[in-house]
N, C-alpha and C. Protein backbone atom coordinates (compact mmCIF):
# COMPACT_ATOMS: atom_id res chain seq x y z
N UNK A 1 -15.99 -11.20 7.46
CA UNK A 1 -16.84 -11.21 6.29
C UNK A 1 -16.27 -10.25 5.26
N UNK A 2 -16.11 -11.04 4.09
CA UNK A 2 -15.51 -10.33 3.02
C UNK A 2 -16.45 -9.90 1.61
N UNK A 3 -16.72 -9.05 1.41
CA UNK A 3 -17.18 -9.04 -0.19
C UNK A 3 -17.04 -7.77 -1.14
N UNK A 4 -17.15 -8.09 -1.98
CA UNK A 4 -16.74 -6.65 -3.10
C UNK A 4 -18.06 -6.44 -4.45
N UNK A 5 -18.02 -5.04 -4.47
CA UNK A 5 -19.09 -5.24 -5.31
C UNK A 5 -18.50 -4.24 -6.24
N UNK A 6 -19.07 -4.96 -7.38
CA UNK A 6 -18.63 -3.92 -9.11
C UNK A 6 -19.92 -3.53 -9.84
N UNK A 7 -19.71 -3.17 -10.67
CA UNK A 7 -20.51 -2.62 -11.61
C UNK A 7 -20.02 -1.45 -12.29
N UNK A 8 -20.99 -0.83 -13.15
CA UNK A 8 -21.24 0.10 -13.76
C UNK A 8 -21.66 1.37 -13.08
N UNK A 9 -21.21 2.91 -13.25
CA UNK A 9 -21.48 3.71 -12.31
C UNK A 9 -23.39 3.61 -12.28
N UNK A 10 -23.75 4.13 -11.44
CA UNK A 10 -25.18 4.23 -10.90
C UNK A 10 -25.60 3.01 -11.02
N UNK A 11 -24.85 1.69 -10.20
CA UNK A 11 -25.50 0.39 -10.36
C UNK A 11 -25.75 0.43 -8.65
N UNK A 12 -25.84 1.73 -7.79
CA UNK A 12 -26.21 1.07 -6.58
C UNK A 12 -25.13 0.52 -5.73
N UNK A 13 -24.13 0.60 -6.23
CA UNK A 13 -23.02 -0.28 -5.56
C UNK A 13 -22.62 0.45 -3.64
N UNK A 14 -22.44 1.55 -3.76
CA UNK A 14 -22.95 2.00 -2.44
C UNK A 14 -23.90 2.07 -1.39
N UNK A 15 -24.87 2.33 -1.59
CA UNK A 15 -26.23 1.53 -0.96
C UNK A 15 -26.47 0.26 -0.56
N UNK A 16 -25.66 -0.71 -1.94
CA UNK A 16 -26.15 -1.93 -1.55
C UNK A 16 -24.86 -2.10 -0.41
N UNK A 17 -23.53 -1.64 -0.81
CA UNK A 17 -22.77 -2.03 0.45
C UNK A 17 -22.66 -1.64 2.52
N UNK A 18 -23.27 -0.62 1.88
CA UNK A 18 -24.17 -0.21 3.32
C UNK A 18 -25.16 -1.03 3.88
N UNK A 19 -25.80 -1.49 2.79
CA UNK A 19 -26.90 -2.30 3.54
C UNK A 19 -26.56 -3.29 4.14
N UNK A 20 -25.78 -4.58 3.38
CA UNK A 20 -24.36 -5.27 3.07
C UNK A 20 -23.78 -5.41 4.50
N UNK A 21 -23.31 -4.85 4.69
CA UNK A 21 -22.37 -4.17 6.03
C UNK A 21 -23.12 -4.54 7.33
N UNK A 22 -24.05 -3.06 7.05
CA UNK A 22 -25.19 -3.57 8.25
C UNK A 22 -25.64 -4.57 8.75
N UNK A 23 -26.31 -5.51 7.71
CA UNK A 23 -26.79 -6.91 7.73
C UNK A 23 -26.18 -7.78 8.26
N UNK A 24 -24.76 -7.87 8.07
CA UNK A 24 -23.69 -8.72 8.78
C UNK A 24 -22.73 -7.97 9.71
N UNK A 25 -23.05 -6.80 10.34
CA UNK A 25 -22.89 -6.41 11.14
C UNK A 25 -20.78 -6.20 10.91
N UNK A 26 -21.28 -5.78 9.75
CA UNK A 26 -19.33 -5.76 9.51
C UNK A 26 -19.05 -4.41 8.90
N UNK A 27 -17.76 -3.79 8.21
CA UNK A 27 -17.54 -2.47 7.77
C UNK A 27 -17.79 -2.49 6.69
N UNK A 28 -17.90 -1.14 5.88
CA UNK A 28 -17.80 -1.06 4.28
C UNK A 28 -17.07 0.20 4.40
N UNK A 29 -16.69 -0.02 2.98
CA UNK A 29 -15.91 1.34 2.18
C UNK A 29 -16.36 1.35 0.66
N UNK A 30 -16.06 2.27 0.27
CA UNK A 30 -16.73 2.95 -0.81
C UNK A 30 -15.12 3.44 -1.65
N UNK A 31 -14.45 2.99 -2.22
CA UNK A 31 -12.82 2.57 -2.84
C UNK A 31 -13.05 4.02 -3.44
N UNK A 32 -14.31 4.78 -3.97
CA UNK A 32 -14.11 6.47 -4.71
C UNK A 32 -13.88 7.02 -3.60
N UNK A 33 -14.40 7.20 -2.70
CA UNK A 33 -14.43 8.26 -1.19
C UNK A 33 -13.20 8.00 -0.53
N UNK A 34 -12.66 6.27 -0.41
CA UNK A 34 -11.41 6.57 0.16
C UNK A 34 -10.15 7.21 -0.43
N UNK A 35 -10.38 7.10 -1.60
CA UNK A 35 -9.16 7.63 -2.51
C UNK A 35 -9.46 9.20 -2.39
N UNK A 36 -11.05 9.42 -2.34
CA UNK A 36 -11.02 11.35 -2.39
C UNK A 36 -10.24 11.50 -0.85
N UNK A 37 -10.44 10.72 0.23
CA UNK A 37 -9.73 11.21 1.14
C UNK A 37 -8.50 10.96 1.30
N UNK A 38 -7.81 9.98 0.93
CA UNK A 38 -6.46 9.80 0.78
C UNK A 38 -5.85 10.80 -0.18
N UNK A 39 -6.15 11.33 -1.14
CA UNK A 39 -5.98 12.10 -2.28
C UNK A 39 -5.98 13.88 -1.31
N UNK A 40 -7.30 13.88 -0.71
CA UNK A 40 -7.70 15.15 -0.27
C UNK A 40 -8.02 16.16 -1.53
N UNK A 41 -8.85 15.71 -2.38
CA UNK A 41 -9.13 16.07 -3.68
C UNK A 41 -10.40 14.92 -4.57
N UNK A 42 -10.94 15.74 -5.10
CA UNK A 42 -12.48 15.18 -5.72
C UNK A 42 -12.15 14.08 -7.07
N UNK A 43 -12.78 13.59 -7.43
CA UNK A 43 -12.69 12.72 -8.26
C UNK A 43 -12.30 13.48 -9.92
N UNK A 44 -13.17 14.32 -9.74
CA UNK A 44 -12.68 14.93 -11.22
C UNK A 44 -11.65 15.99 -11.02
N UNK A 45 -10.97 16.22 -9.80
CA UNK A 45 -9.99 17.15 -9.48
C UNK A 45 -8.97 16.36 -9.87
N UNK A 46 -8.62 14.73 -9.38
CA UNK A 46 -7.87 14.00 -9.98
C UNK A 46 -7.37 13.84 -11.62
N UNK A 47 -9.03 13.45 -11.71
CA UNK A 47 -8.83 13.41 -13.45
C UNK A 47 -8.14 14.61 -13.93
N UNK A 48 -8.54 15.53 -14.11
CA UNK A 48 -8.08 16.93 -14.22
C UNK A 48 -6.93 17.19 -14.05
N UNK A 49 -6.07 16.73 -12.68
CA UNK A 49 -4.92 16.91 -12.64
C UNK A 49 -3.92 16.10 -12.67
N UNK A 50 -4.17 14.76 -12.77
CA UNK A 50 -3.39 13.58 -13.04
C UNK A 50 -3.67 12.77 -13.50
N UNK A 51 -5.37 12.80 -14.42
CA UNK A 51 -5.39 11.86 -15.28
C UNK A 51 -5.65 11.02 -15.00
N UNK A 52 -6.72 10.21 -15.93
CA UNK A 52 -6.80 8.83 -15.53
C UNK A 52 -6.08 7.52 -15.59
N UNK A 53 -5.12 7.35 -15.73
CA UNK A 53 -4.30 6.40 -16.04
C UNK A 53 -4.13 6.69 -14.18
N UNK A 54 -3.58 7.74 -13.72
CA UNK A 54 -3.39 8.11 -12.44
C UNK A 54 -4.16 7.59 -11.33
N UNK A 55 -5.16 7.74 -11.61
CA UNK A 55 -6.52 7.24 -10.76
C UNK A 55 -6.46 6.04 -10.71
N UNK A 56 -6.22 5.03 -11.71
CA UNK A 56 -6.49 3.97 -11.72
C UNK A 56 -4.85 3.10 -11.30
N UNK A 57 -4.44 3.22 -11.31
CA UNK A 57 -3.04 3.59 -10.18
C UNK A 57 -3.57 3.48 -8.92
N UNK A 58 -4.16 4.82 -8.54
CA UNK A 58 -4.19 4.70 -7.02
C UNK A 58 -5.12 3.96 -6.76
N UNK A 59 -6.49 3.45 -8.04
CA UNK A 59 -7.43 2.97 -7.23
C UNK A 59 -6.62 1.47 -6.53
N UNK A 60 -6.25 0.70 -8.17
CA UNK A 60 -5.04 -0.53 -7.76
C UNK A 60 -4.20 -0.73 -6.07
N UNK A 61 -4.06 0.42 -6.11
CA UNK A 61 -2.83 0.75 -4.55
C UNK A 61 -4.22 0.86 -3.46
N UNK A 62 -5.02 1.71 -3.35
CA UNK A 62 -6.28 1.35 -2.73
C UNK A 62 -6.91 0.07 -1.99
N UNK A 63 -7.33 -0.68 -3.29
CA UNK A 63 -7.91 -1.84 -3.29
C UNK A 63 -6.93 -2.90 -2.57
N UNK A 64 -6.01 -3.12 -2.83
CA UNK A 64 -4.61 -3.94 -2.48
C UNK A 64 -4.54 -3.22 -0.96
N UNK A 65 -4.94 -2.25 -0.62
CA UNK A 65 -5.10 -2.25 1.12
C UNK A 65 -5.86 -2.67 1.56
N UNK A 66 -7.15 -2.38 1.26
CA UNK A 66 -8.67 -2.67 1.76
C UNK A 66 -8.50 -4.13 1.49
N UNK A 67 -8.19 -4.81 0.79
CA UNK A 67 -8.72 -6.16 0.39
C UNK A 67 -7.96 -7.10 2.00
N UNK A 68 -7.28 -6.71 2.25
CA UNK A 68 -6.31 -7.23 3.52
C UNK A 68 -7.21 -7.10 5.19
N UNK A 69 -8.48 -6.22 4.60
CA UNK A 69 -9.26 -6.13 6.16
C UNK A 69 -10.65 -6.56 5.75
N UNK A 70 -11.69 -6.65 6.75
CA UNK A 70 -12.96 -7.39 6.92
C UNK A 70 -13.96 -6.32 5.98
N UNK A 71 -14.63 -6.88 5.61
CA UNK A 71 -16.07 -5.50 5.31
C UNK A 71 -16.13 -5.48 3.71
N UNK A 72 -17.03 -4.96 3.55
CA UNK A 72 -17.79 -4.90 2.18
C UNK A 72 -17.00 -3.50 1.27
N UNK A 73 -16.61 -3.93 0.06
CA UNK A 73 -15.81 -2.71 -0.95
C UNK A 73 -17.03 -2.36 -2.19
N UNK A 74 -17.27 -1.58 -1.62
CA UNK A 74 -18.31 -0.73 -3.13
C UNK A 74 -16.86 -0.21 -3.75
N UNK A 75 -16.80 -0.56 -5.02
CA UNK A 75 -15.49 -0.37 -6.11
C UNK A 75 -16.45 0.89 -6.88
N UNK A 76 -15.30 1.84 -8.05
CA UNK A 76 -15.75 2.45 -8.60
C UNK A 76 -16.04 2.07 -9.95
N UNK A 77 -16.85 2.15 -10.93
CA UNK A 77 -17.51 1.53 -12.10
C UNK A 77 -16.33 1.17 -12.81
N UNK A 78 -15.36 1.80 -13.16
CA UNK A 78 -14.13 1.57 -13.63
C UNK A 78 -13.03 0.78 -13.26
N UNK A 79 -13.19 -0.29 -12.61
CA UNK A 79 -12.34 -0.86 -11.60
C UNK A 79 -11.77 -2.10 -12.24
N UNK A 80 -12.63 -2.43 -13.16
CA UNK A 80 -12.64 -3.52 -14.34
C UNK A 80 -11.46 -2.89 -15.46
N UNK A 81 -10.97 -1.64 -15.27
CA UNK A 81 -10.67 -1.49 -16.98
C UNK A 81 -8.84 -1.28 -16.46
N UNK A 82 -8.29 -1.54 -15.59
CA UNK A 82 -6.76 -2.37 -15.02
C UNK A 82 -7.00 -3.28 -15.25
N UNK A 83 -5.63 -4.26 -15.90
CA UNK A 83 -5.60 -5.36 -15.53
C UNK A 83 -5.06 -5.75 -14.67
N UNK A 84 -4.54 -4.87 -14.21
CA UNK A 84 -3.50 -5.13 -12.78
C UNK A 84 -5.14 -5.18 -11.39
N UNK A 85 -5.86 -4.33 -11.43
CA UNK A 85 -6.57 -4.93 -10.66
C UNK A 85 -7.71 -5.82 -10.60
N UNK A 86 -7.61 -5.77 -12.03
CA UNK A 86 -8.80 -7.10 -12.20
C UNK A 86 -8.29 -8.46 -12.49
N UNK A 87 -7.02 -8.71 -12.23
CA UNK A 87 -6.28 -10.14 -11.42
C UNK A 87 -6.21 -9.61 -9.82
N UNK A 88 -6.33 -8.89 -9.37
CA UNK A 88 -5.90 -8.82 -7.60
C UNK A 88 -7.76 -9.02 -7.53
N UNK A 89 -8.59 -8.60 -8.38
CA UNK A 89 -9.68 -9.06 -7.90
C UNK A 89 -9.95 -10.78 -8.13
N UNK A 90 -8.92 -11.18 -8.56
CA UNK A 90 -9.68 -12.55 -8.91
C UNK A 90 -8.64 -13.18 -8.12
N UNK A 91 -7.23 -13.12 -7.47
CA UNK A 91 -6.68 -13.89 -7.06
C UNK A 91 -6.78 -13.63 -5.73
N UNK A 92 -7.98 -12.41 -4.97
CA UNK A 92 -8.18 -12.40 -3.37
C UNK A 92 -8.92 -13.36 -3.06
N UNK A 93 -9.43 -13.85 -3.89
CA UNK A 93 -10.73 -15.28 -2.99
C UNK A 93 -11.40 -14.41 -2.01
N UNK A 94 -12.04 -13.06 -2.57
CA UNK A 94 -13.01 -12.46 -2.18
C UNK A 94 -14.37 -12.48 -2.86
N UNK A 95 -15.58 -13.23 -2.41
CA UNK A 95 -16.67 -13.13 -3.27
C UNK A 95 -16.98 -11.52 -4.05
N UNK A 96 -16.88 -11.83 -5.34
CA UNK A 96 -17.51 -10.31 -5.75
C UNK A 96 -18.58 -10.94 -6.60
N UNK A 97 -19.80 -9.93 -6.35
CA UNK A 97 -20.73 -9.19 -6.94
C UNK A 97 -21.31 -8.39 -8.18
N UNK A 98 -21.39 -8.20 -9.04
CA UNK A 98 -21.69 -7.87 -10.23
C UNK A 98 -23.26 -7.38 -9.74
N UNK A 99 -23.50 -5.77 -9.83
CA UNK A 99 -24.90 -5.41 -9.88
C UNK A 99 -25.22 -4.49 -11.31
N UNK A 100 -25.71 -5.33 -11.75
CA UNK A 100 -26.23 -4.75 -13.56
C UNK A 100 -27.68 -4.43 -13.72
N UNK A 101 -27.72 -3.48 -14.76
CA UNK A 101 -28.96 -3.14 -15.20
C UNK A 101 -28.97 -2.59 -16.84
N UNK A 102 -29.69 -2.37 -17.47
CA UNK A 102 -29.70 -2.05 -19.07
C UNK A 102 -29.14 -0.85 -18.78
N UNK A 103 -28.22 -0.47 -20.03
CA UNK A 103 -27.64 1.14 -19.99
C UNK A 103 -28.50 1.83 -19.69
N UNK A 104 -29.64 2.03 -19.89
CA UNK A 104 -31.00 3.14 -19.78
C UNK A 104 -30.78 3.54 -18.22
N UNK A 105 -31.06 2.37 -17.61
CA UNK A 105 -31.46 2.41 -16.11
C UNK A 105 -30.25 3.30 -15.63
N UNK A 106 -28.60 3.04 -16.32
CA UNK A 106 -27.94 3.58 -15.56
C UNK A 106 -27.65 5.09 -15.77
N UNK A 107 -28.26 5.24 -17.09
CA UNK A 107 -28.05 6.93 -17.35
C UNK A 107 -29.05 7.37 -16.70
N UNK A 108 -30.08 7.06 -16.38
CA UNK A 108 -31.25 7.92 -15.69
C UNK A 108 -30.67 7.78 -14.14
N UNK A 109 -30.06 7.46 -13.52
CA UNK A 109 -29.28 7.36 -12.40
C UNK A 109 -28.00 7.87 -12.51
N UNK A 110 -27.27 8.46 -13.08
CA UNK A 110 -26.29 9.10 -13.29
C UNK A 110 -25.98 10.16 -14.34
N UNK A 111 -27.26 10.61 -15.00
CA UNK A 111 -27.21 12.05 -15.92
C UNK A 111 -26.93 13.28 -14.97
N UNK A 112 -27.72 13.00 -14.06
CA UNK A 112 -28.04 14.57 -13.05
C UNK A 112 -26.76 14.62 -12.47
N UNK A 113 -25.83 13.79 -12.55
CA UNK A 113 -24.90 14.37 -11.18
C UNK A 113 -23.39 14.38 -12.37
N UNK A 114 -23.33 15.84 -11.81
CA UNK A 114 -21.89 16.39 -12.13
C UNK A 114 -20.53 16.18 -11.66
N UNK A 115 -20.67 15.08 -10.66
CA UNK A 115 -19.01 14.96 -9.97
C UNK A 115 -18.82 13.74 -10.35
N UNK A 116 -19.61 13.17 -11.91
CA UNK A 116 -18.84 12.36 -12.43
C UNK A 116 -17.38 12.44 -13.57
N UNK A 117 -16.83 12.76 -13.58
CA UNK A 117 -16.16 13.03 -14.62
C UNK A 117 -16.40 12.41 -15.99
N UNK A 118 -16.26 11.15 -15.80
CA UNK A 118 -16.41 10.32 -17.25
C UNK A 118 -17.91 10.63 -18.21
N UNK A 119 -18.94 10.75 -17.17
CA UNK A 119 -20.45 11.20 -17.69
C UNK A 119 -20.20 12.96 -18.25
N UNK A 120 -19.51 13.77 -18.05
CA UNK A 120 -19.57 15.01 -18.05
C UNK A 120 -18.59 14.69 -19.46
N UNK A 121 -17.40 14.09 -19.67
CA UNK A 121 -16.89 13.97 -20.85
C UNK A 121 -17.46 13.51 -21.94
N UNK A 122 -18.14 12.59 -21.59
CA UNK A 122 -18.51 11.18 -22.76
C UNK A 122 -20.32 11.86 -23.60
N UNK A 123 -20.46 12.13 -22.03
CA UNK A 123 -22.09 12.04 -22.65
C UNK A 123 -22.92 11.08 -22.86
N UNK A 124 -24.14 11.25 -23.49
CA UNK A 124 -24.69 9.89 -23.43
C UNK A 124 -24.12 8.51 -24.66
N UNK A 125 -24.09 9.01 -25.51
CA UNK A 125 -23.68 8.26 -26.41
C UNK A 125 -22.23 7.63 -26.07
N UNK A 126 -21.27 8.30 -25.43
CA UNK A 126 -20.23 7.92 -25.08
C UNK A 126 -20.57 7.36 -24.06
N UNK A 127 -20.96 6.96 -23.12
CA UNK A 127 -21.24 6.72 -21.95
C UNK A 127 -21.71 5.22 -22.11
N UNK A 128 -22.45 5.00 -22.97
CA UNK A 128 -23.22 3.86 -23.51
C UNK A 128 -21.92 2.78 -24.31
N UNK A 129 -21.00 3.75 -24.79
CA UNK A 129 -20.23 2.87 -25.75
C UNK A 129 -19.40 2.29 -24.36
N UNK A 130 -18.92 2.98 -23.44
CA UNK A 130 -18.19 2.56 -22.58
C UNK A 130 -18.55 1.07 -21.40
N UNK A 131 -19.91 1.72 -21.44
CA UNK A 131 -20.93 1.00 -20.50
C UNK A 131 -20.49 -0.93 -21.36
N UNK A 132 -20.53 -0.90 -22.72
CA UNK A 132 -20.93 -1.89 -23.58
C UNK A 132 -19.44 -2.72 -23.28
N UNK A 133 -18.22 -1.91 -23.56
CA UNK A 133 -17.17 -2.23 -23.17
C UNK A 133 -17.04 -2.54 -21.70
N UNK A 134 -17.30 -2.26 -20.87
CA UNK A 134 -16.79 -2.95 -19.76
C UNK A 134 -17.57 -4.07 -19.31
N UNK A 135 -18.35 -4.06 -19.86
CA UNK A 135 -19.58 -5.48 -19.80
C UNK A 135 -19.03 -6.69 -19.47
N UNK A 136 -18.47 -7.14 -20.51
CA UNK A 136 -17.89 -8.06 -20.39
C UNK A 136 -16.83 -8.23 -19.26
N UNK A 137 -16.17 -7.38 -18.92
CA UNK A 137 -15.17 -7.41 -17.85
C UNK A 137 -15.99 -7.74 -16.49
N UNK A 138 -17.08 -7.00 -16.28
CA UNK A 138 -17.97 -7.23 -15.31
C UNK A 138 -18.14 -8.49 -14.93
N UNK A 139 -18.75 -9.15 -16.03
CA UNK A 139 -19.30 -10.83 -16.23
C UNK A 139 -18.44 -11.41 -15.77
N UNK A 140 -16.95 -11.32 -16.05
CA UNK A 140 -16.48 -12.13 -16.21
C UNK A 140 -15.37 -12.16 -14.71
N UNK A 141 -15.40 -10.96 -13.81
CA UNK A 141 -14.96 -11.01 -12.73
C UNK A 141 -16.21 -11.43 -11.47
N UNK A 142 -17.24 -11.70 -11.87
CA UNK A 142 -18.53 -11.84 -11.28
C UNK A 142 -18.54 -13.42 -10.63
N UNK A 143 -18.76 -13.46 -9.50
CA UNK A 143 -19.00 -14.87 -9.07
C UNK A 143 -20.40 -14.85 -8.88
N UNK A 144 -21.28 -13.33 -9.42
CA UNK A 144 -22.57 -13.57 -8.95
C UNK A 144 -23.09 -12.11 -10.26
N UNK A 145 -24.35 -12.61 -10.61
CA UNK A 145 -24.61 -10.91 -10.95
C UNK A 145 -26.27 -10.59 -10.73
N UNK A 146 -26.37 -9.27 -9.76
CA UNK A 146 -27.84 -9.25 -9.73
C UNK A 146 -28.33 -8.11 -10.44
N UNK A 147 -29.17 -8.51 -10.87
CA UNK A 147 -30.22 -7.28 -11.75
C UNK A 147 -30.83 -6.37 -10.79
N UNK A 148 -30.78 -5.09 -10.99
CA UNK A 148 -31.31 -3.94 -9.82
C UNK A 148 -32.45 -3.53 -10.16
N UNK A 149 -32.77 -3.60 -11.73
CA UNK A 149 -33.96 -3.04 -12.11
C UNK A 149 -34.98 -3.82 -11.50
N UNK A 150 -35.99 -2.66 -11.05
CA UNK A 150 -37.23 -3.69 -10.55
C UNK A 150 -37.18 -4.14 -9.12
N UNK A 151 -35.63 -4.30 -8.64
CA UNK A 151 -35.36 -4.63 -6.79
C UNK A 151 -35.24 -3.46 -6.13
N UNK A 152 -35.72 -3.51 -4.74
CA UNK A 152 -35.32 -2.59 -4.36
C UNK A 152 -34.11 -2.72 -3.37
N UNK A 153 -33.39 -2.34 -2.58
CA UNK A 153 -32.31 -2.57 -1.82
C UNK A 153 -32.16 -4.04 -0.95
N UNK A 154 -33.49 -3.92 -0.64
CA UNK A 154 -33.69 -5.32 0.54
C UNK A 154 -33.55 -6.10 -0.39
N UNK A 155 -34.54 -6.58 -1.44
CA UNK A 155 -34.33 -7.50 -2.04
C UNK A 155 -32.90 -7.84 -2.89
N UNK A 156 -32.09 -6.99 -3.23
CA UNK A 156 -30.62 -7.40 -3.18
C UNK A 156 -29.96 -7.79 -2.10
N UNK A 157 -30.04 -7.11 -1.06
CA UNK A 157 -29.72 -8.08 0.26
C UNK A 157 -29.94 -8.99 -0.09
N UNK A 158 -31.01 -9.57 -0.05
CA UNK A 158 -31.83 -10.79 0.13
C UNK A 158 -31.14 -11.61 -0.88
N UNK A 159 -30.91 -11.31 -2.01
CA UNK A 159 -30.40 -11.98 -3.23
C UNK A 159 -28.87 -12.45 -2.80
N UNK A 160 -28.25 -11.74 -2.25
CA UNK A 160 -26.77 -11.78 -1.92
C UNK A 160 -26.67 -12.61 -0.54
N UNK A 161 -27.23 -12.45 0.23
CA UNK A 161 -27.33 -13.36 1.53
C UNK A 161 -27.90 -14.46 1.22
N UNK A 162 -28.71 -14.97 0.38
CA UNK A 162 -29.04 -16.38 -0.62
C UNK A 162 -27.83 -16.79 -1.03
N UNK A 163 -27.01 -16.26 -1.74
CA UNK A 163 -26.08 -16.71 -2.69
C UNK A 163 -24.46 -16.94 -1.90
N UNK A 164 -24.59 -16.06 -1.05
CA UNK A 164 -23.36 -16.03 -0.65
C UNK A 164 -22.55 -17.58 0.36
N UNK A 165 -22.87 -18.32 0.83
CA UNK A 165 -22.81 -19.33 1.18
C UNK A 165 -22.21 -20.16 0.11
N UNK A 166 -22.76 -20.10 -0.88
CA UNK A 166 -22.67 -20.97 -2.32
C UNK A 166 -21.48 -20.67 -2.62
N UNK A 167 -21.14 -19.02 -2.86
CA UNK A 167 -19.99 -19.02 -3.24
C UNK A 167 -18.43 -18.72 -2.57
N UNK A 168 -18.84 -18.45 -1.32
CA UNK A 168 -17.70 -19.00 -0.24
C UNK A 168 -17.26 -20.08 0.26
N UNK A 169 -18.33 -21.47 -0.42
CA UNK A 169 -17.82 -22.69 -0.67
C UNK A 169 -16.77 -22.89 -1.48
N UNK A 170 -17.31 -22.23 -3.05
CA UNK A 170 -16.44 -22.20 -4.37
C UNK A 170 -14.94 -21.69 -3.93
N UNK A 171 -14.95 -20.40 -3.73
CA UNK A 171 -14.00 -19.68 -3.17
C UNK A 171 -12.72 -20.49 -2.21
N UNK A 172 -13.30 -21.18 -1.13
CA UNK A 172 -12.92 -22.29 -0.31
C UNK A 172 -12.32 -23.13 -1.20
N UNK A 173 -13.04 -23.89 -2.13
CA UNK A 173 -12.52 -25.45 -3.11
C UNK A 173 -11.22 -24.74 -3.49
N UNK A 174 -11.61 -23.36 -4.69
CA UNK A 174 -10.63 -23.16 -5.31
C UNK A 174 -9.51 -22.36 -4.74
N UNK A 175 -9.10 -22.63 -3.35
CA UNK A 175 -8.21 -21.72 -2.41
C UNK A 175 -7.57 -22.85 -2.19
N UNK A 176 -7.92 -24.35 -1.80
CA UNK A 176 -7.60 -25.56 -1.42
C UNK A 176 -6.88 -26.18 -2.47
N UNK A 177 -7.12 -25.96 -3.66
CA UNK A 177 -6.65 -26.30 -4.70
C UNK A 177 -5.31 -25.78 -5.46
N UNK A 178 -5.73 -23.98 -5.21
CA UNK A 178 -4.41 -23.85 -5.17
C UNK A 178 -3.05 -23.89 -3.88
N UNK A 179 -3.37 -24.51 -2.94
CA UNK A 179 -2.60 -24.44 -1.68
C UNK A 179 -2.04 -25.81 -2.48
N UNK A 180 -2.41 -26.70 -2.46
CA UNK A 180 -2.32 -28.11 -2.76
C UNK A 180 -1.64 -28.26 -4.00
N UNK A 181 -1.43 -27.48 -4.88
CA UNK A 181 -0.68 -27.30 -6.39
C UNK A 181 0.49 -26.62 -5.64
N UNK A 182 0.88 -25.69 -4.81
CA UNK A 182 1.49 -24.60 -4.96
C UNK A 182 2.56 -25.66 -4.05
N UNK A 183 2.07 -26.55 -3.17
CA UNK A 183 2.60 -26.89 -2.42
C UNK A 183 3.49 -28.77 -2.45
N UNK A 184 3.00 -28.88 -4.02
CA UNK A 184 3.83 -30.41 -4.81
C UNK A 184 5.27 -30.07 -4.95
N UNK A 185 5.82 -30.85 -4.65
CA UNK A 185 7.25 -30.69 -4.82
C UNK A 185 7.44 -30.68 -6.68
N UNK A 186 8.65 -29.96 -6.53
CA UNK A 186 8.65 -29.69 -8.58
C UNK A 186 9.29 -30.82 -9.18
């Protein structure tokens, strides 16, 4: 069992992949925590010392491991803004997830905590402009997107174990399709 989930920071994306996991009785990872441990250094220790262009580097090199084993990937909010990994997210024929909510919801879930880097730079106003920008990237790597406001954990389960069938069909067609192109003589 494969799936990946994106969003925007404080969209839940950890929680729900724990739950995720559990439910189907498979692994998760959390793509910020493995990099703090592969790194052996904090998220804004990175930024700080190699920058984000850096980070998003290793997240790329990260993801491109994990995507090769079973279990659920809580990605970090920023995971959308490579393009190098937002084609490895679309050419794994891994269902991903999109969990959204209005900017509001996500600053009141991510003001208080300081080991964000990007929130500690930007602020709110910056935070919001960024939020607006990656929007679209979200949507558009999304084979699914659920609204958090108002759910509580189960009921995203619930939403994702509904849906997911549907789109591991899709996933399936369009895997068959390209086997079957790739494989016409020229």
């Amino acid at each position: 069992m494969q799936l990946i989930l994106i969003g925007f920071m404080g969209s839940g994306k950890t929680t729900i992949a724990r739950k995720v996991a559990h439910y189907f009785k498979s692994q998760w990872v959390d793509l910020d925590r493995y990099i703090i441990e592969e790194q052996q250094m904090s998220i804004n220790d990175i930024f700080a010392l190699k920058g984000q262009s850096a980070f998003r580097e290793m997240e790329f090199n990260a993801l491109q491991q994990l995507i090769k084993q079973d279990g659920v990937i809580a990605t970090g909010g920023g995971i959308v803004d490579n393009a190098q990994t937002r084609y490895l997210l679309q050419q794994s024929g891994i269902p991903v997830f999109y969990l959204n909510g209005t900017y509001e919801a996500h600053w009141r879930r991510v003001s208080r905590n300081d080991r964000r880097p990007l929130v500690n730079a930007l602020g709110h106003d910056g935070l919001r402009e960024l939020y607006y920008e990656r929007r679209p990237k979200y949507f558009h790597m999304a084979d699914y997107t659920i609204y958090f406001q108002h759910k509580t954990p189960n009921m995203m389960l619930a939403e994702i174990e509904k849906q997911l069938p549907r789109i591991v069909q899709k996933h399936a067609k369009r895997l068959a399709k390209r086997s079957q192109k790739n494989s016409r003589p020229a």
